[in-house]
Protein backbone atom coordinates (compact mmCIF):
# COMPACT_ATOMS: atom_id res chain seq x y z
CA UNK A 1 -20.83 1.10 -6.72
CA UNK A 2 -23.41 0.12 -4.58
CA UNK A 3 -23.91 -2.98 -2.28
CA UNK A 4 -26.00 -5.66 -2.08
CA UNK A 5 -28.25 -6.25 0.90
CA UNK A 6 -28.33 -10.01 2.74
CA UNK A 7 -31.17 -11.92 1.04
CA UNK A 8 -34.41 -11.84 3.14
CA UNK A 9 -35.98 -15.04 4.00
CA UNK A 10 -38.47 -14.75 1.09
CA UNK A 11 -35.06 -13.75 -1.36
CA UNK A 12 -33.70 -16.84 -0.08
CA UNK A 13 -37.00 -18.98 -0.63
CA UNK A 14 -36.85 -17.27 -4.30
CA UNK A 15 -33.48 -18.18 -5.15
CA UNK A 16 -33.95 -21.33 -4.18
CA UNK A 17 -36.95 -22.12 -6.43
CA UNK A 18 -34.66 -21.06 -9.44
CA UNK A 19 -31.35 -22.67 -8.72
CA UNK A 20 -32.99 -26.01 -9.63
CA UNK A 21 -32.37 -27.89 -12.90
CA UNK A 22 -36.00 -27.11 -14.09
CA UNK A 23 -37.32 -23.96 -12.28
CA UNK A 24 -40.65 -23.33 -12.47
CA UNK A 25 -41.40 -20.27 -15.25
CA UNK A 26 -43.24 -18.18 -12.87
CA UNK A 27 -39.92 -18.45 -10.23
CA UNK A 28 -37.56 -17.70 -13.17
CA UNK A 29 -40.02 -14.32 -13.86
CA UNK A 30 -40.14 -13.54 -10.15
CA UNK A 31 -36.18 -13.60 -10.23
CA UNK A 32 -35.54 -11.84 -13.55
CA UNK A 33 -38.16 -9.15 -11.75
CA UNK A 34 -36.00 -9.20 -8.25
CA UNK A 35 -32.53 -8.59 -10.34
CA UNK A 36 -33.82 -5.93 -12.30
CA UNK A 37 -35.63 -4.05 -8.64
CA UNK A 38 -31.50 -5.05 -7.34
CA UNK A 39 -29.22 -4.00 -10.34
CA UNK A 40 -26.17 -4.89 -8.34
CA UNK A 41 -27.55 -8.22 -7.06
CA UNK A 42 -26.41 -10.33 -10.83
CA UNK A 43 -22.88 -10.05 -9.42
CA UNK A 44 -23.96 -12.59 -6.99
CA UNK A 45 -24.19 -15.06 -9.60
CA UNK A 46 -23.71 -13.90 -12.92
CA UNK A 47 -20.47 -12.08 -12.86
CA UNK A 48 -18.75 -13.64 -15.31
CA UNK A 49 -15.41 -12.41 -14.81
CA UNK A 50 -15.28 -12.69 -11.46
CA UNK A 51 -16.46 -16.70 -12.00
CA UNK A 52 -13.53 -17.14 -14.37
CA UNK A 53 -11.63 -15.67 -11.58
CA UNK A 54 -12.81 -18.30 -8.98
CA UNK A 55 -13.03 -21.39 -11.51
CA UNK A 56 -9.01 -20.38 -12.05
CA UNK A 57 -8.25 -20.28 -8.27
CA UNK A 58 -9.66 -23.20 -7.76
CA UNK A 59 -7.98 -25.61 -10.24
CA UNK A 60 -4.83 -24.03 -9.07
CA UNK A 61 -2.99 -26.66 -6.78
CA UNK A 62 -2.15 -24.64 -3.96
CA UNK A 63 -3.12 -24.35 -0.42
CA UNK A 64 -6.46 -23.33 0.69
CA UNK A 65 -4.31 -20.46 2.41
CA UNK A 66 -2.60 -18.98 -0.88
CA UNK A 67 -6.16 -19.40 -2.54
CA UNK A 68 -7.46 -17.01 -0.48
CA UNK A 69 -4.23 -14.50 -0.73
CA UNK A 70 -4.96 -14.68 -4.62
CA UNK A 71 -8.57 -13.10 -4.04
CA UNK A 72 -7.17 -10.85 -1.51
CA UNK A 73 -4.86 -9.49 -4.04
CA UNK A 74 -7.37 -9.11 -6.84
CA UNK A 75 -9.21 -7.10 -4.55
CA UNK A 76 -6.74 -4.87 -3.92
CA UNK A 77 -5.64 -4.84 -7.59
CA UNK A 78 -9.53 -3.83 -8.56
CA UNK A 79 -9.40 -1.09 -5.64
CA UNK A 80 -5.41 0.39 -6.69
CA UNK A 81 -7.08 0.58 -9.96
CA UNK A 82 -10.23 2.49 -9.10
CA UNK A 83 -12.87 0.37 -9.67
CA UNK A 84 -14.88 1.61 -7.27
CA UNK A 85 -15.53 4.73 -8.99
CA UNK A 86 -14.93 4.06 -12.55
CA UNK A 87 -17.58 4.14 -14.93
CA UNK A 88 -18.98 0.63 -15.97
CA UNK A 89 -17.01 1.08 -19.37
CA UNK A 90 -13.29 1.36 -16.86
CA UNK A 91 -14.81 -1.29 -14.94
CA UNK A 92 -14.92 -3.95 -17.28
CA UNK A 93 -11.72 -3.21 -18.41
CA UNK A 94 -10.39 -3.34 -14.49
CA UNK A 95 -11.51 -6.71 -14.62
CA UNK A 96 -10.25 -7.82 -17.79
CA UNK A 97 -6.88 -6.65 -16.17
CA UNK A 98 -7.09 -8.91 -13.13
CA UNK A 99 -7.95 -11.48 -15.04
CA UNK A 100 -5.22 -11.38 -17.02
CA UNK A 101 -3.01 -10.75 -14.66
CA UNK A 102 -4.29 -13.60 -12.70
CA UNK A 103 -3.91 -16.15 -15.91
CA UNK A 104 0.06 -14.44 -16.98
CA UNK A 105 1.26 -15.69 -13.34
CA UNK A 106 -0.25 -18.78 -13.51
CA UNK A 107 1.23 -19.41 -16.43
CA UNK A 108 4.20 -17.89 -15.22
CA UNK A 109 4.10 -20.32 -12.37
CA UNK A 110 3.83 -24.04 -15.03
CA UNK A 111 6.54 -22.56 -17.26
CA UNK A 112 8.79 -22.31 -14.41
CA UNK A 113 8.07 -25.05 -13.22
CA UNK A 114 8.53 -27.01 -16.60
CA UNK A 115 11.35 -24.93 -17.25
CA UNK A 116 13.17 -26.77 -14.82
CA UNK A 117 12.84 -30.21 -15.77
CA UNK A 118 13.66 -31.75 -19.20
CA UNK A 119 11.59 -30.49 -21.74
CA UNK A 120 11.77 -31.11 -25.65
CA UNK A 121 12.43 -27.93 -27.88
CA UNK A 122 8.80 -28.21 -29.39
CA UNK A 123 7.68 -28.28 -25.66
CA UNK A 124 10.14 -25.06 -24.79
CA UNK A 125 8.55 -23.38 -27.53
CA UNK A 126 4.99 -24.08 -26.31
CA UNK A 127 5.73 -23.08 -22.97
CA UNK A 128 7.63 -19.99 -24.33
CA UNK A 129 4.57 -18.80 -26.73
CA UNK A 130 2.21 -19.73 -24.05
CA UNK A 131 4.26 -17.13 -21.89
CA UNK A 132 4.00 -14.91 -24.54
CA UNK A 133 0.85 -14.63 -25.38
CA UNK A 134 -0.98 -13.68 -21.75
CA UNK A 135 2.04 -11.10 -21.23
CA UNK A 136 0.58 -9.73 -24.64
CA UNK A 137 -2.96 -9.99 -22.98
CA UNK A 138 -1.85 -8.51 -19.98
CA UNK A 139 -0.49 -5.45 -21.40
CA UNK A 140 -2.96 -4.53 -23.76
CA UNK A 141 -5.76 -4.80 -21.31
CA UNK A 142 -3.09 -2.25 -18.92
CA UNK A 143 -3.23 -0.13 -22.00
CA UNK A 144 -6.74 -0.51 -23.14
CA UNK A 145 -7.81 1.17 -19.95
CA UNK A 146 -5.15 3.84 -19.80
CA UNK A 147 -6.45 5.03 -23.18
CA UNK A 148 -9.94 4.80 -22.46
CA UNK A 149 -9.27 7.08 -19.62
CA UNK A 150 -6.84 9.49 -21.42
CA UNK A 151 -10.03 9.92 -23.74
CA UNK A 152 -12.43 10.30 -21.16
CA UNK A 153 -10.38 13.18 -20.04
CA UNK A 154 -10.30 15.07 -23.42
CA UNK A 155 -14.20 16.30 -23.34
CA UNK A 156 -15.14 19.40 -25.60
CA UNK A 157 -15.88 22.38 -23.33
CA UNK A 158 -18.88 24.52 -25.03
CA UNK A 159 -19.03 28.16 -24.22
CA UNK A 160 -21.35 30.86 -25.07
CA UNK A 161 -19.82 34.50 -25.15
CA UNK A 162 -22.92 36.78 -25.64
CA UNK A 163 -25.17 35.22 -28.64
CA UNK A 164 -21.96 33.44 -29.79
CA UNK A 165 -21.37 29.59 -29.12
CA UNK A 166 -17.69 28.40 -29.63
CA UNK A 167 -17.28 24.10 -29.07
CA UNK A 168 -13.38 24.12 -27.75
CA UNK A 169 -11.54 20.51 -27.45
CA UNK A 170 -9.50 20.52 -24.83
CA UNK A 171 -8.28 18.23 -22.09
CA UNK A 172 -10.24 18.11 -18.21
CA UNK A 173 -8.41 17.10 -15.64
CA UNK A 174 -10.37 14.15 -13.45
């Protein structure tokens, strides 16, 4: 994965012609034109996963200094997982992962926290199913990717013996 370069002065000026309520047409064209020249630069603001990521940290009540411990560790989640050099396909899949992963221990977090006061059974059961269902989310994204990549690995190896061509499925170690 490549990087992004700091915006130039004129990158700067640009951006800030288009982050206004009504940019001007020929700003939004110049942009659209700049992203495409920068493939990696959308991240900057169009990553969508890692904005659900941020919009989730920050309506979590906790201190600035745990806040930034959360992104810490969903940095080093993305990197244990290889996202570095996954394809695009493994990547989006990495961060479907930390996102669910981030959501299950927030929600692991309220239904503790619930869990120890006095709750009614029908809000147990919420709580409970709530619990539930981003474990669920968590674990099939965990094995979403691990199957993607156990595919990935099974390629069919083509070889030609003298005027003969024989396809052979087999599996190819990464």
């Amino acid at each position: 994965m490549s990087t992004v370069e700091a915006p130039t002065e004129d990158v700067r000026a640009l951006l800030a012609a288009v982050n206004v309520e009504k940019p001007k047409p020929g700003a939004v064209k110049a942009y659209r034109q700049w992203l495409a020249d920068n493939p990696e630069a959308w991240r900057m603001a169009g990553d969508m996963a890692r904005l659900a990521q941020d919009k989730m940290i920050d309506t979590f009540r906790a201190a600035p200094i745990i806040k930034e411990g959360v992104h810490v560790g969903m940095a080093v989640l993305r990197k244990d997982l290889g996202y570095g050099t996954a394809p695009m396909l493994e990547q989006l899949l990495i961060d479907q992962i930390v996102v669910c992963w981030l959501q299950m221990y927030l929600t692991q977090q309220a239904y503790t926290g619930n869990m120890a006061g006095s709750l009614t059974l029908t809000q147990g059961d919420y709580w409970e199913r709530r619990l539930t269902t981003t474990q669920g989310r968590y674990l099939r994204a965990m094995e979403t990717l691990a199957r993607v990549r156990r595919l990935a690995r099974v390629t069919p190896l083509q070889v030609n013996i003298g005027g003969q061509q024989v396809n052979v499925a087999g599996e190819v170690s990464r």
